[in-house]
N, C-alpha and C. Protein backbone atom coordinates (compact mmCIF):
# COMPACT_ATOMS: atom_id res chain seq x y z
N UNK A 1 2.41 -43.30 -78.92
CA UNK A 1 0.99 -43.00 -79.05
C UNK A 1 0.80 -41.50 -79.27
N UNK A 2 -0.07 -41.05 -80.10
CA UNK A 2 -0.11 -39.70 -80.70
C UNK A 2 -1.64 -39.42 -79.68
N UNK A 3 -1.32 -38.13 -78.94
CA UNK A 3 -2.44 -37.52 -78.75
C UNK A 3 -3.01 -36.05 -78.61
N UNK A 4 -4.01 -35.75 -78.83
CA UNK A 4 -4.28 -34.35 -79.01
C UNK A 4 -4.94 -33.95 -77.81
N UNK A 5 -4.25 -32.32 -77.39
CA UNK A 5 -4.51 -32.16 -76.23
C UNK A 5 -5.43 -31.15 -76.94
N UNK A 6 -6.82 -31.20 -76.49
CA UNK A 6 -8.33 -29.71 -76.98
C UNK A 6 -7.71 -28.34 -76.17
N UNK A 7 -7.49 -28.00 -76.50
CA UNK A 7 -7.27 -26.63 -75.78
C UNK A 7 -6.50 -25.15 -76.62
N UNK A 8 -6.92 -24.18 -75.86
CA UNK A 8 -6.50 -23.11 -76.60
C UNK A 8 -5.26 -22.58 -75.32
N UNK A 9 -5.06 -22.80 -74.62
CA UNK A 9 -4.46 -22.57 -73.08
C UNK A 9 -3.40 -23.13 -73.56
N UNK A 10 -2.07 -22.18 -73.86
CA UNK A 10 -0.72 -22.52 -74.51
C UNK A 10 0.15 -22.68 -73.12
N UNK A 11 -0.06 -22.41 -72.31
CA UNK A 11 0.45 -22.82 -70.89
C UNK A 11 0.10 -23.81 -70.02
N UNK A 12 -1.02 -24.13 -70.18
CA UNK A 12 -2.05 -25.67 -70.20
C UNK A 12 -0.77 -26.60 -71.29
N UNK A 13 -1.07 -26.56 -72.07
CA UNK A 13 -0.36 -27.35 -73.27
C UNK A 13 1.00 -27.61 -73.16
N UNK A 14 1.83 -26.81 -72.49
CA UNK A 14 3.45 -26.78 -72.43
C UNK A 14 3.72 -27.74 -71.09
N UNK A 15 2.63 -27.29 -70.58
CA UNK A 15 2.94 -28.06 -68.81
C UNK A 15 2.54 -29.37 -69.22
N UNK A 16 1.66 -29.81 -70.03
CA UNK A 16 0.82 -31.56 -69.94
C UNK A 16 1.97 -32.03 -71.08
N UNK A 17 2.74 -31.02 -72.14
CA UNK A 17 3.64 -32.08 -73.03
C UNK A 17 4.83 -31.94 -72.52
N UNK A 18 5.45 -31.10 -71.55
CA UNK A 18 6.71 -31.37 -70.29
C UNK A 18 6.46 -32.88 -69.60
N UNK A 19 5.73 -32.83 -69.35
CA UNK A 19 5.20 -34.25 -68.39
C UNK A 19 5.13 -35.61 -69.35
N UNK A 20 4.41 -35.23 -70.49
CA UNK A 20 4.03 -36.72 -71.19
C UNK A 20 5.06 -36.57 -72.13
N UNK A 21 5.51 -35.64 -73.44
CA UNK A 21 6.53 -36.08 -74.65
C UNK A 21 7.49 -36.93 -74.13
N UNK A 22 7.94 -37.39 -74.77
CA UNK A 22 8.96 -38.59 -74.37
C UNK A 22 8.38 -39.83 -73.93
N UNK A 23 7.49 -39.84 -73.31
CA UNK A 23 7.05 -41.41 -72.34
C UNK A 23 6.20 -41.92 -73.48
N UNK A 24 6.74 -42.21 -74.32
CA UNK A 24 5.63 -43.09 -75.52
C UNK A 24 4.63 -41.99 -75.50
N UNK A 25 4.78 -41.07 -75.75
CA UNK A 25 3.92 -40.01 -75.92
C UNK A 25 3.92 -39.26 -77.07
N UNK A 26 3.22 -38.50 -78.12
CA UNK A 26 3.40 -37.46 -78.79
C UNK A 26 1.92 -36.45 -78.30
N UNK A 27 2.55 -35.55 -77.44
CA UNK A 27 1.36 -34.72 -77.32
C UNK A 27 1.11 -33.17 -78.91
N UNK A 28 -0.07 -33.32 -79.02
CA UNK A 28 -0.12 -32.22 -80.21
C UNK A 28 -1.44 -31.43 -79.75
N UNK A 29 -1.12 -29.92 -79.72
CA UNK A 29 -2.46 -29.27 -79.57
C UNK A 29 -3.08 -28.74 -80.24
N UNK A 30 -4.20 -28.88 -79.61
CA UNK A 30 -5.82 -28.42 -81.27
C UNK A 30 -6.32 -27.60 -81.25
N UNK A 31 -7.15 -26.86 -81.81
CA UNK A 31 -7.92 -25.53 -80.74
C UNK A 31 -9.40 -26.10 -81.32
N UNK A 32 -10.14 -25.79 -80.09
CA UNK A 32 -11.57 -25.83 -80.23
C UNK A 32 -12.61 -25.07 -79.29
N UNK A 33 -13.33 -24.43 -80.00
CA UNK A 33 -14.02 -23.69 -78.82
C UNK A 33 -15.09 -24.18 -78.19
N UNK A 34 -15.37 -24.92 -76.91
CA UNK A 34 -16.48 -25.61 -76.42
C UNK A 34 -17.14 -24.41 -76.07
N UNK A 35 -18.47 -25.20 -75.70
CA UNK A 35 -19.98 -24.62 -75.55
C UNK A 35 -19.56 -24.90 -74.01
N UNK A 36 -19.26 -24.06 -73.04
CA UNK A 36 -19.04 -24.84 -71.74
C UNK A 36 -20.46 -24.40 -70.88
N UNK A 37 -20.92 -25.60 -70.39
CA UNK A 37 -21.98 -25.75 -69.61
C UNK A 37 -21.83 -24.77 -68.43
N UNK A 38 -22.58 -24.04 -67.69
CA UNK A 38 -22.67 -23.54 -66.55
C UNK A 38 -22.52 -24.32 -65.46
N UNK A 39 -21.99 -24.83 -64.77
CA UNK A 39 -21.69 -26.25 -63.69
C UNK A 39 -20.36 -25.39 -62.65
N UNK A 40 -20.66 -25.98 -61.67
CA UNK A 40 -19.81 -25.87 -60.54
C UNK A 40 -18.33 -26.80 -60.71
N UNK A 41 -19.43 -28.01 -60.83
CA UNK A 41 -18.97 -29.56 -61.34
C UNK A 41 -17.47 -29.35 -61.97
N UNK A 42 -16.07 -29.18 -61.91
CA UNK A 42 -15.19 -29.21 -62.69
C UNK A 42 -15.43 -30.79 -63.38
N UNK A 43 -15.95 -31.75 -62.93
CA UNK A 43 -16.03 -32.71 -63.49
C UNK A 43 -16.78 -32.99 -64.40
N UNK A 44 -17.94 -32.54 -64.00
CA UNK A 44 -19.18 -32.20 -65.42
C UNK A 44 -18.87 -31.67 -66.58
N UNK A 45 -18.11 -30.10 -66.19
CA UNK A 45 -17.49 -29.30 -67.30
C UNK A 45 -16.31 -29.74 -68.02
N UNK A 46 -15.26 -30.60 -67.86
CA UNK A 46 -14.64 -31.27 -68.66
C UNK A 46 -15.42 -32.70 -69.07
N UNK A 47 -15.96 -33.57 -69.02
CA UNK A 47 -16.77 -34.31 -69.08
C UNK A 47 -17.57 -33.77 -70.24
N UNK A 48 -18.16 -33.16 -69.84
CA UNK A 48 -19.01 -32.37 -71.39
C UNK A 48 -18.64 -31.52 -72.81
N UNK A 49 -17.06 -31.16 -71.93
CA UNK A 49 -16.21 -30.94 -72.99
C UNK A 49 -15.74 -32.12 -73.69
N UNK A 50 -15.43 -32.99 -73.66
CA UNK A 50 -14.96 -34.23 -73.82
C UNK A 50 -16.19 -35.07 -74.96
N UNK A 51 -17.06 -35.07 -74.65
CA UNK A 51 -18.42 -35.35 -75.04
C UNK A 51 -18.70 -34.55 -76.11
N UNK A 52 -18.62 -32.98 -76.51
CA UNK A 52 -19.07 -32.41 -77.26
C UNK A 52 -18.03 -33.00 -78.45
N UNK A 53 -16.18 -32.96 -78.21
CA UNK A 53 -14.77 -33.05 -79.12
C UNK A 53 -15.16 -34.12 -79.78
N UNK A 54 -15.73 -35.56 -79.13
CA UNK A 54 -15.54 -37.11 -79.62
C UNK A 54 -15.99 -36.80 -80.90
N UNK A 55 -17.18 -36.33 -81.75
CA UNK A 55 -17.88 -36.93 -82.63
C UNK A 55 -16.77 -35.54 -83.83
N UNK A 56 -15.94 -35.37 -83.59
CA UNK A 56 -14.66 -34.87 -84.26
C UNK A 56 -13.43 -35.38 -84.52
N UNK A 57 -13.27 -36.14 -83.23
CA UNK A 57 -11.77 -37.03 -83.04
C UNK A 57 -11.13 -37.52 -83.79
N UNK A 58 -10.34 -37.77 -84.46
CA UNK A 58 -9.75 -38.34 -85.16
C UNK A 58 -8.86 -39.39 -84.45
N UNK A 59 -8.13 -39.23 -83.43
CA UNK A 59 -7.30 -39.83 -82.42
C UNK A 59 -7.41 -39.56 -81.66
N UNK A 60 -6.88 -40.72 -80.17
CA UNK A 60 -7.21 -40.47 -78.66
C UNK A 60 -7.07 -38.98 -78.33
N UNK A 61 -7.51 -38.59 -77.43
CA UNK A 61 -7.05 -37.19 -77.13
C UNK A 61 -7.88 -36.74 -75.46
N UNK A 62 -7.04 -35.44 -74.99
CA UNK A 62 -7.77 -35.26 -73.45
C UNK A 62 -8.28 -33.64 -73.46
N UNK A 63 -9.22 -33.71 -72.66
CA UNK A 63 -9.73 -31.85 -72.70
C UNK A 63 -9.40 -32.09 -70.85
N UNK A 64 -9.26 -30.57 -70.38
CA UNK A 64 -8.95 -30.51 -69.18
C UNK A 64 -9.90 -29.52 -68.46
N UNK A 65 -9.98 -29.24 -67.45
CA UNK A 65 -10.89 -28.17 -66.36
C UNK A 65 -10.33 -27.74 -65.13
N UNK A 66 -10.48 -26.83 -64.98
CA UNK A 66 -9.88 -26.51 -63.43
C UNK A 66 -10.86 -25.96 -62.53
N UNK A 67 -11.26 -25.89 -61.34
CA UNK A 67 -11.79 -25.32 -60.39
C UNK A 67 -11.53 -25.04 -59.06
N UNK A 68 -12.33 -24.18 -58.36
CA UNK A 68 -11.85 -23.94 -56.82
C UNK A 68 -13.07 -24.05 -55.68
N UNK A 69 -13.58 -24.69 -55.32
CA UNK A 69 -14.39 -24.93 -54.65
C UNK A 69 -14.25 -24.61 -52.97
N UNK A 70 -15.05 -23.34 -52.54
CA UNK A 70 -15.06 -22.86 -51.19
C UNK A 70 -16.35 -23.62 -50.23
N UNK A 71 -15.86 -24.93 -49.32
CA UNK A 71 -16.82 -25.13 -48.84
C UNK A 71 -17.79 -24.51 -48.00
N UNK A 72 -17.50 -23.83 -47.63
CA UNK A 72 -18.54 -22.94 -46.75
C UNK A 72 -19.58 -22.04 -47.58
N UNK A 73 -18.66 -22.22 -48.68
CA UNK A 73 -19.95 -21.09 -50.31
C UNK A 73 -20.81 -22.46 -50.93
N UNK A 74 -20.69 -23.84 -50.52
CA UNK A 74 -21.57 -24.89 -51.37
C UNK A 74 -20.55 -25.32 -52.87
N UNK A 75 -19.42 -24.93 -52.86
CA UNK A 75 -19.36 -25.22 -53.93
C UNK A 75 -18.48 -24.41 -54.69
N UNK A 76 -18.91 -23.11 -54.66
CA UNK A 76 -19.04 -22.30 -55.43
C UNK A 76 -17.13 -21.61 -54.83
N UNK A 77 -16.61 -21.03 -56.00
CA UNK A 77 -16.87 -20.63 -57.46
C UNK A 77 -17.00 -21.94 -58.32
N UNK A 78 -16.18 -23.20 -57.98
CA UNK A 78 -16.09 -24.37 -58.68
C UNK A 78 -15.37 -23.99 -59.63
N UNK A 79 -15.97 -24.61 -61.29
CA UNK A 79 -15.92 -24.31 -62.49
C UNK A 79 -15.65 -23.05 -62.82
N UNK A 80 -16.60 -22.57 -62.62
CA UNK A 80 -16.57 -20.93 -62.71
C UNK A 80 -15.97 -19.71 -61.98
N UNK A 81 -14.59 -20.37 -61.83
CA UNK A 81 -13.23 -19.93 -61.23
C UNK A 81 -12.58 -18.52 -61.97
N UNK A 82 -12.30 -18.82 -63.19
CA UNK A 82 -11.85 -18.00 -64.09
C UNK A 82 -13.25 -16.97 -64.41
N UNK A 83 -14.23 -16.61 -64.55
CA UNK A 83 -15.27 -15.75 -64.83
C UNK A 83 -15.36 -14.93 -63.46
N UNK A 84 -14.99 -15.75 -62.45
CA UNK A 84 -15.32 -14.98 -61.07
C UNK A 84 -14.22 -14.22 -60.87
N UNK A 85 -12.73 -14.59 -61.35
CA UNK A 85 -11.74 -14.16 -60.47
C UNK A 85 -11.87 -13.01 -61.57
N UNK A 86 -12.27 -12.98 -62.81
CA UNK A 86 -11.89 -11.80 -63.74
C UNK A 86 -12.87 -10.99 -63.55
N UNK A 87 -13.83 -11.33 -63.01
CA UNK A 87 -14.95 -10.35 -62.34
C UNK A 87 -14.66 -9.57 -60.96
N UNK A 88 -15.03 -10.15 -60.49
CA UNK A 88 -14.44 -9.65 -58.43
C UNK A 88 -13.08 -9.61 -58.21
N UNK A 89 -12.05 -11.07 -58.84
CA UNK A 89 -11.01 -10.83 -58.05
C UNK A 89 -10.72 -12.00 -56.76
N UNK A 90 -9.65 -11.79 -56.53
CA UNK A 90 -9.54 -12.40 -54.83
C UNK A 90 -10.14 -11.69 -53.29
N UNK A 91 -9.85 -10.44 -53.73
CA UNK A 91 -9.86 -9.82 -52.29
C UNK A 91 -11.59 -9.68 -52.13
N UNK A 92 -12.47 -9.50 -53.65
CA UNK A 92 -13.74 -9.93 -53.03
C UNK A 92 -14.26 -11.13 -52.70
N UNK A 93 -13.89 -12.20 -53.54
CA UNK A 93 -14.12 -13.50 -53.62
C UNK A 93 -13.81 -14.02 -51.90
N UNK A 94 -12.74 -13.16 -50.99
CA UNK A 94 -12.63 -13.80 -49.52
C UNK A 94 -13.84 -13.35 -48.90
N UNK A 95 -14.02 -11.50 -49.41
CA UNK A 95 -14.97 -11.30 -48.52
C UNK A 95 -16.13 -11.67 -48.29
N UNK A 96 -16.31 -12.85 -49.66
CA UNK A 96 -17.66 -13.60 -49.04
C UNK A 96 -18.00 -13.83 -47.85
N UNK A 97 -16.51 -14.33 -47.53
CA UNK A 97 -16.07 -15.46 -45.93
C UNK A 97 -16.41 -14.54 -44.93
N UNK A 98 -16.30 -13.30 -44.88
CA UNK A 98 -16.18 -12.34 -43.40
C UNK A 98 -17.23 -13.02 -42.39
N UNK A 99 -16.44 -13.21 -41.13
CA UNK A 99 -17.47 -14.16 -40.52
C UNK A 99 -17.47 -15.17 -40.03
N UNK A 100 -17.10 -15.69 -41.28
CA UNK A 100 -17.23 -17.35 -41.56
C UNK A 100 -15.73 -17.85 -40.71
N UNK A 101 -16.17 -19.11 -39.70
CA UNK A 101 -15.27 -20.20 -39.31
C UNK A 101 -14.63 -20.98 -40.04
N UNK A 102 -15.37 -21.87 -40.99
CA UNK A 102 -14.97 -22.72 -41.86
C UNK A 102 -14.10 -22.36 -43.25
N UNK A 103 -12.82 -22.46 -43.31
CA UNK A 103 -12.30 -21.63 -44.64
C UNK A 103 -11.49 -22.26 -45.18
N UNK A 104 -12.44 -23.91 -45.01
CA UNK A 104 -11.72 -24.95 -45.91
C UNK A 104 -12.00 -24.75 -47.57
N UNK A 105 -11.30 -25.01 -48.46
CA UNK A 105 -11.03 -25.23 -49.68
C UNK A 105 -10.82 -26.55 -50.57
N UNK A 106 -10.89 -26.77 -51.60
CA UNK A 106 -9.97 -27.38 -52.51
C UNK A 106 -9.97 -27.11 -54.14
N UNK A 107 -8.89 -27.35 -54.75
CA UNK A 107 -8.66 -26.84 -56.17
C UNK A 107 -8.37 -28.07 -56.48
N UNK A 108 -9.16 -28.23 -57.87
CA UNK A 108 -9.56 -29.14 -58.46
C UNK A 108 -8.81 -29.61 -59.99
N UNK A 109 -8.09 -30.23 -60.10
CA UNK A 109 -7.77 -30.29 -62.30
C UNK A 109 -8.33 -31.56 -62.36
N UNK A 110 -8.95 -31.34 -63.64
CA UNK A 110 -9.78 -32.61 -64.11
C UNK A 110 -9.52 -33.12 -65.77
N UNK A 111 -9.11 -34.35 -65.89
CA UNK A 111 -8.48 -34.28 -67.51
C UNK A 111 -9.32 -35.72 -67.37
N UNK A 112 -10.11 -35.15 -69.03
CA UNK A 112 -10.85 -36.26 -69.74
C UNK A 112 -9.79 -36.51 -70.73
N UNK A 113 -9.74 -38.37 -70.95
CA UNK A 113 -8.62 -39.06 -72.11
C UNK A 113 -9.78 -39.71 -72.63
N UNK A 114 -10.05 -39.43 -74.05
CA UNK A 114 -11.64 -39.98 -75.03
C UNK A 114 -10.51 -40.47 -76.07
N UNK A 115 -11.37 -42.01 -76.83
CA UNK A 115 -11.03 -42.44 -77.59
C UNK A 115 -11.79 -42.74 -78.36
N UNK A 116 -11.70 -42.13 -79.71
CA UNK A 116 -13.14 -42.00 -80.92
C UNK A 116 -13.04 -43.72 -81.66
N UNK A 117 -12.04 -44.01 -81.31
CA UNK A 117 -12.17 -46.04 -81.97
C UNK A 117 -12.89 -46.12 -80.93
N UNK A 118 -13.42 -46.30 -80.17
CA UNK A 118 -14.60 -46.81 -79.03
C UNK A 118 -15.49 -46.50 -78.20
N UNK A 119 -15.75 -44.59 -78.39
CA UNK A 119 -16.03 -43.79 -77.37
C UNK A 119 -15.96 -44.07 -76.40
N UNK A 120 -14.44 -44.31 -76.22
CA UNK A 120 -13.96 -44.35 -74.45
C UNK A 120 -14.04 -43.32 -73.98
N UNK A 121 -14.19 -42.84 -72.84
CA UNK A 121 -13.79 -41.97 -71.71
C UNK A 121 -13.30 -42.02 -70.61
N UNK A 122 -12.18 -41.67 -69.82
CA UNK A 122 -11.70 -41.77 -68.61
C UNK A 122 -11.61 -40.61 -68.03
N UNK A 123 -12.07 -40.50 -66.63
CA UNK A 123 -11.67 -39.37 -66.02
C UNK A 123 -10.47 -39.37 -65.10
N UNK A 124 -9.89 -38.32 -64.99
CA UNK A 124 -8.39 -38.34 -63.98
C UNK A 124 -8.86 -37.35 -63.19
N UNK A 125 -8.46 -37.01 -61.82
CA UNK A 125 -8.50 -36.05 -61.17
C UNK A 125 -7.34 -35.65 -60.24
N UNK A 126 -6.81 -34.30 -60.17
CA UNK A 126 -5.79 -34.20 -58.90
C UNK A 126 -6.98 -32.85 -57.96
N UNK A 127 -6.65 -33.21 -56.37
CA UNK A 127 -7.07 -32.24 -55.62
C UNK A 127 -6.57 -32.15 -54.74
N UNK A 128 -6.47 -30.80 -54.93
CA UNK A 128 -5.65 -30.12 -53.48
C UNK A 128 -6.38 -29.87 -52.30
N UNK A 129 -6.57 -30.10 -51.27
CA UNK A 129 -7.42 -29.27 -50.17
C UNK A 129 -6.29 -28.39 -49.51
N UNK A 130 -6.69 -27.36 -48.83
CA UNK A 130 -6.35 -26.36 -48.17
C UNK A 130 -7.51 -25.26 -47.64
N UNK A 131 -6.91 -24.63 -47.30
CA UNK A 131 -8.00 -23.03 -46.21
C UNK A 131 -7.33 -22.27 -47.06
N UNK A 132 -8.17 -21.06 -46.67
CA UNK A 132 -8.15 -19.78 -47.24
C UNK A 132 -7.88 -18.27 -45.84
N UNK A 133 -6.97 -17.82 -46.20
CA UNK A 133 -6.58 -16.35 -45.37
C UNK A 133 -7.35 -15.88 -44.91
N UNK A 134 -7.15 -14.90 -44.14
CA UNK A 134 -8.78 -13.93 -44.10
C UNK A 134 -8.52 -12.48 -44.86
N UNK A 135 -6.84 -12.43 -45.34
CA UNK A 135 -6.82 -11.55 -46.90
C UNK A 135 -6.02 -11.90 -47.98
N UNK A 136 -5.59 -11.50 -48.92
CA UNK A 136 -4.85 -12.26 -49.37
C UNK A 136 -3.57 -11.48 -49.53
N UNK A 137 -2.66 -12.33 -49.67
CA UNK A 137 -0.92 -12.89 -49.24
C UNK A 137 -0.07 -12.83 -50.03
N UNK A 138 0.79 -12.30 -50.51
CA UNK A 138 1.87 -12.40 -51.19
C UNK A 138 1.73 -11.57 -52.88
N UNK A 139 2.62 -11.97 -53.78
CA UNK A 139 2.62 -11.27 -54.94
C UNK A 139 1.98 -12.20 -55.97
N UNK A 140 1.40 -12.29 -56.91
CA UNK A 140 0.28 -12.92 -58.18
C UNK A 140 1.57 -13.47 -59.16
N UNK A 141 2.59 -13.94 -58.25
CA UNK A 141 3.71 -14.34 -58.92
C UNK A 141 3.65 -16.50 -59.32
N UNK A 142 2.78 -16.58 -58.69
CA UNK A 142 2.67 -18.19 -58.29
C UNK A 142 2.06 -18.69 -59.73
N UNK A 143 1.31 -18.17 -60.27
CA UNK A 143 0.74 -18.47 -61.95
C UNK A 143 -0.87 -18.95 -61.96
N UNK A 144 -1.13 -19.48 -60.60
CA UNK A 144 -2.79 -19.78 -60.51
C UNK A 144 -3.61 -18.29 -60.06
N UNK A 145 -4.35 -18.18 -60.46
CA UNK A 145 -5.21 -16.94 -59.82
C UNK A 145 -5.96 -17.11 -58.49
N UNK A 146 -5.53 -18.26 -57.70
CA UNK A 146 -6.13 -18.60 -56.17
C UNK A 146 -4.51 -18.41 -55.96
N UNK A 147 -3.53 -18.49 -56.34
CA UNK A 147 -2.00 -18.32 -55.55
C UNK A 147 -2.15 -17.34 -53.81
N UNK A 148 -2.68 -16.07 -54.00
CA UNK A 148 -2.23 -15.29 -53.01
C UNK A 148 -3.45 -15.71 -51.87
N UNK A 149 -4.59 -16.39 -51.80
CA UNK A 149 -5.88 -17.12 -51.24
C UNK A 149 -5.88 -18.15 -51.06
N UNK A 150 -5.05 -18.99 -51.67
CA UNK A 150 -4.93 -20.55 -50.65
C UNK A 150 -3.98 -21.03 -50.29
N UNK A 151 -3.99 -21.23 -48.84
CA UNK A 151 -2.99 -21.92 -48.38
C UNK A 151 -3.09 -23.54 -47.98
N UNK A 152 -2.31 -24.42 -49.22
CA UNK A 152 -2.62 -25.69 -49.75
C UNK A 152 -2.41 -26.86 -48.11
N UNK A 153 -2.80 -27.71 -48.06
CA UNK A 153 -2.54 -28.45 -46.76
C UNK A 153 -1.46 -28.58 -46.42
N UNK A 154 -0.38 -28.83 -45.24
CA UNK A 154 1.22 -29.04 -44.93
C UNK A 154 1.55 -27.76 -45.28
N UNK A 155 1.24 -26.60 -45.47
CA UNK A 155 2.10 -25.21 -45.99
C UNK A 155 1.15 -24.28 -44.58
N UNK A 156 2.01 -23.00 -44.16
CA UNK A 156 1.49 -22.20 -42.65
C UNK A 156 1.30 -21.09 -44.37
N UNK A 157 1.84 -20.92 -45.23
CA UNK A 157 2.24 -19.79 -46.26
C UNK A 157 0.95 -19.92 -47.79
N UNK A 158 0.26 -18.65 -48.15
CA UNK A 158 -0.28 -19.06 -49.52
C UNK A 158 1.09 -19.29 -50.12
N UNK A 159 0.32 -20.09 -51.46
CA UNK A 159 1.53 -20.22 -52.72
C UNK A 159 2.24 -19.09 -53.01
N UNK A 160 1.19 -17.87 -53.20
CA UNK A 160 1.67 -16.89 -53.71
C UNK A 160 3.16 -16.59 -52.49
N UNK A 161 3.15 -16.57 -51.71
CA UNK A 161 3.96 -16.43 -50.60
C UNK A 161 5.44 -17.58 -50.30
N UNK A 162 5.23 -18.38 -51.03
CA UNK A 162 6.43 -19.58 -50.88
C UNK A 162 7.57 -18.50 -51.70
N UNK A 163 8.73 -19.56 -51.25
CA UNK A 163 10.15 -19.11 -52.13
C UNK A 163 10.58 -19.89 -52.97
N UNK A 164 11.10 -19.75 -53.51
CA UNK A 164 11.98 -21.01 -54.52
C UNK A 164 11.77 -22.04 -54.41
N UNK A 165 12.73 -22.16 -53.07
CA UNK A 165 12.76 -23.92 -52.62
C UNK A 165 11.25 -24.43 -52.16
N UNK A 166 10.38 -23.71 -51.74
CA UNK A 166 9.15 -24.16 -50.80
C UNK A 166 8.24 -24.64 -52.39
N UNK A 167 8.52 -23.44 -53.53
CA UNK A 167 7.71 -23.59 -54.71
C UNK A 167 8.29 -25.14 -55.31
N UNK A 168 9.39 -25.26 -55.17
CA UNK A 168 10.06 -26.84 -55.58
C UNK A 168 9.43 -27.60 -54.87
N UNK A 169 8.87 -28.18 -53.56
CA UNK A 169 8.91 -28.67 -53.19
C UNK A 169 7.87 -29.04 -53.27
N UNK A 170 6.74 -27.81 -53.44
CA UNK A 170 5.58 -27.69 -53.30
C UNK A 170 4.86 -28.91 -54.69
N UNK A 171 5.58 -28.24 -55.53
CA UNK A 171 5.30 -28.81 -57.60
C UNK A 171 5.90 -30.04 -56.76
N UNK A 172 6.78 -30.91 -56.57
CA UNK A 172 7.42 -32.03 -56.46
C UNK A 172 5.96 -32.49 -55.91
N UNK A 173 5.58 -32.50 -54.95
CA UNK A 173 4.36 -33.30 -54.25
C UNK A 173 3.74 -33.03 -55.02
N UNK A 174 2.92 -32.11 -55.87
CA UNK A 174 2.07 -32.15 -56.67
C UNK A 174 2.06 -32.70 -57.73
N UNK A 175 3.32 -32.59 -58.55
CA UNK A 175 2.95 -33.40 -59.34
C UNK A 175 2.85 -35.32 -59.53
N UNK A 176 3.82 -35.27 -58.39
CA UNK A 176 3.46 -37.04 -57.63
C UNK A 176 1.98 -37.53 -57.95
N UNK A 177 0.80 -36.36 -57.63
CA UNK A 177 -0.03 -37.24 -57.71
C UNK A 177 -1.38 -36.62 -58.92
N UNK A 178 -0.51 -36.35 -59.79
CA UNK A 178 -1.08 -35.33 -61.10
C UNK A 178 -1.27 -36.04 -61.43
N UNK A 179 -3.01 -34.95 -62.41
CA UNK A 179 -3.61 -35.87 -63.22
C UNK A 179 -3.20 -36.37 -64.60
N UNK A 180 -2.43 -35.89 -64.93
CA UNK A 180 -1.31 -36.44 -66.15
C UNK A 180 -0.25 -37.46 -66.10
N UNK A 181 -0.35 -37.65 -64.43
CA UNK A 181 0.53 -38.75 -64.20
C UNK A 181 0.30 -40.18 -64.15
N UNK A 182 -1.14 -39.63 -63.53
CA UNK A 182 -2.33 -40.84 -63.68
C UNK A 182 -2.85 -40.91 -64.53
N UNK A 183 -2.64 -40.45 -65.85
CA UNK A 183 -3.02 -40.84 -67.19
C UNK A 183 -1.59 -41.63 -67.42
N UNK A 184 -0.88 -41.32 -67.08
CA UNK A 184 0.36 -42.05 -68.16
C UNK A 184 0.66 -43.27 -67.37
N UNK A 185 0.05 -43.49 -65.96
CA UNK A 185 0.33 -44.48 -65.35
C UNK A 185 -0.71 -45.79 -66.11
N UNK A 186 -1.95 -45.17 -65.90
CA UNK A 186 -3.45 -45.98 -66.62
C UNK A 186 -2.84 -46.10 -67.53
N UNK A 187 -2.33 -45.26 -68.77
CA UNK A 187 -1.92 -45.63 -70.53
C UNK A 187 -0.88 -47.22 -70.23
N UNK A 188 -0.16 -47.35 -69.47
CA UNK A 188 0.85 -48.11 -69.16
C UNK A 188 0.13 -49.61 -68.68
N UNK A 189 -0.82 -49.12 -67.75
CA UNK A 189 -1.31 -50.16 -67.46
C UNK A 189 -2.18 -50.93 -68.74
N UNK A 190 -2.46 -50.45 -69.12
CA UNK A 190 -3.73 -50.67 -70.14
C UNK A 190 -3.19 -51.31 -71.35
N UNK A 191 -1.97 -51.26 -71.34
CA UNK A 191 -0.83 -51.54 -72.61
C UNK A 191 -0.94 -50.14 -73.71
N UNK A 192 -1.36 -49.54 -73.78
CA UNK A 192 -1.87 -48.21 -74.29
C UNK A 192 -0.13 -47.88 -75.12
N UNK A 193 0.61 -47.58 -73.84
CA UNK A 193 2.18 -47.32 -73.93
C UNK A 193 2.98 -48.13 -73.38
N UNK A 194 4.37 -47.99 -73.67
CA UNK A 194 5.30 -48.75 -73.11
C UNK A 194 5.85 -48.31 -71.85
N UNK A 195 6.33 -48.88 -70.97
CA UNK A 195 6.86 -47.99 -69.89
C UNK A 195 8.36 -47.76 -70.32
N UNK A 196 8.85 -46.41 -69.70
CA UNK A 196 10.07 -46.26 -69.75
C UNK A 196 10.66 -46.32 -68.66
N UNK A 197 10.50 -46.44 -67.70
CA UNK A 197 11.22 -46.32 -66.61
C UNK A 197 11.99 -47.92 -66.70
């Protein structure tokens, strides 16, 4: 099955066709520049990305979103993860918290799979919950821009702060229950693809 991944995020793209090429897969990437809605919603904002691509499609294909949602902020940064962190940063983005008891979290990926033979849409989601430091931790070596600010559930350490083995171990559980995994599981089910296993 041939599909096009929307994105301009060449590191987005390498990580979702590591995972899917091979499994009855051909992933190929497109570039398109969405109109992205102002939303907290990581679900809205891929969702609407997804919505704007269809009436282009040529073949199945998925747009993706990421967010970070601080419960004690309502929500917020959400969606608007990447505008905030390139604005403030981490070390302001905690000091919202000064104060604050509650310094639960979760980070959000959200991948829409649209199909222009039927305007299908499916949503996938993976989420992490975890807390947040009261500064932030380690070196900006981890590759997410929350790395050195969240420390994911089952971990005492931010990401940014794991070692080798903890970072193995860490991706191993995560990607168990990725949203690319649960696309290729649904494609399988659906008869979509063949299984290989």
């Amino acid at each position: 099955m041939e599909i096009d991944f929307i994105t301009t995020n060449k590191v987005k793209f390498e990580i979702a066709r590591n995972l899917l090429n091979g499994h009855d897969i051909k992933l190929r990437q497109r570039y398109y520049e969405f109109d992205e809605i102002q939303s907290l919603s990581v679900e809205e904002v891929a969702m609407n990305k997804a919505k704007q691509y269809m009436h282009l499609a040529k073949r199945p294909f998925i747009v993706s979103d990421d967010g970070f949602s601080i419960n004690a902020l309502k929500g917020f940064p959400g969606a608007l993860l990447k505008p905030v962190m390139a604005s403030i940063g981490d070390k302001k983005l905690l000091s919202l918290l000064d104060g604050v008891n509650n310094r639960s979290a979760v980070f959000t990926n959200a991948l829409v799979f649209g199909n222009p033979k039927n305007k299908f849409l499916k949503l996938f989601l993976t989420k992490t919950k975890g807390r947040l430091p009261l500064k932030p931790l380690g070196s900006n070596g981890f590759g997410w821009s929350i790395g050195r600010i969240f420390i994911a559930e089952g971990w005492r350490k931010t990401l940014s702060q794991l070692n080798r083995n903890e970072k193995d171990i860490f991706w191993k559980n995560y990607s168990n229950n990725l949203h690319y995994t649960k696309l290729y599981r649904w494609l399988i089910k659906t008869g979509s693809i063949k299984s290989d296993i």
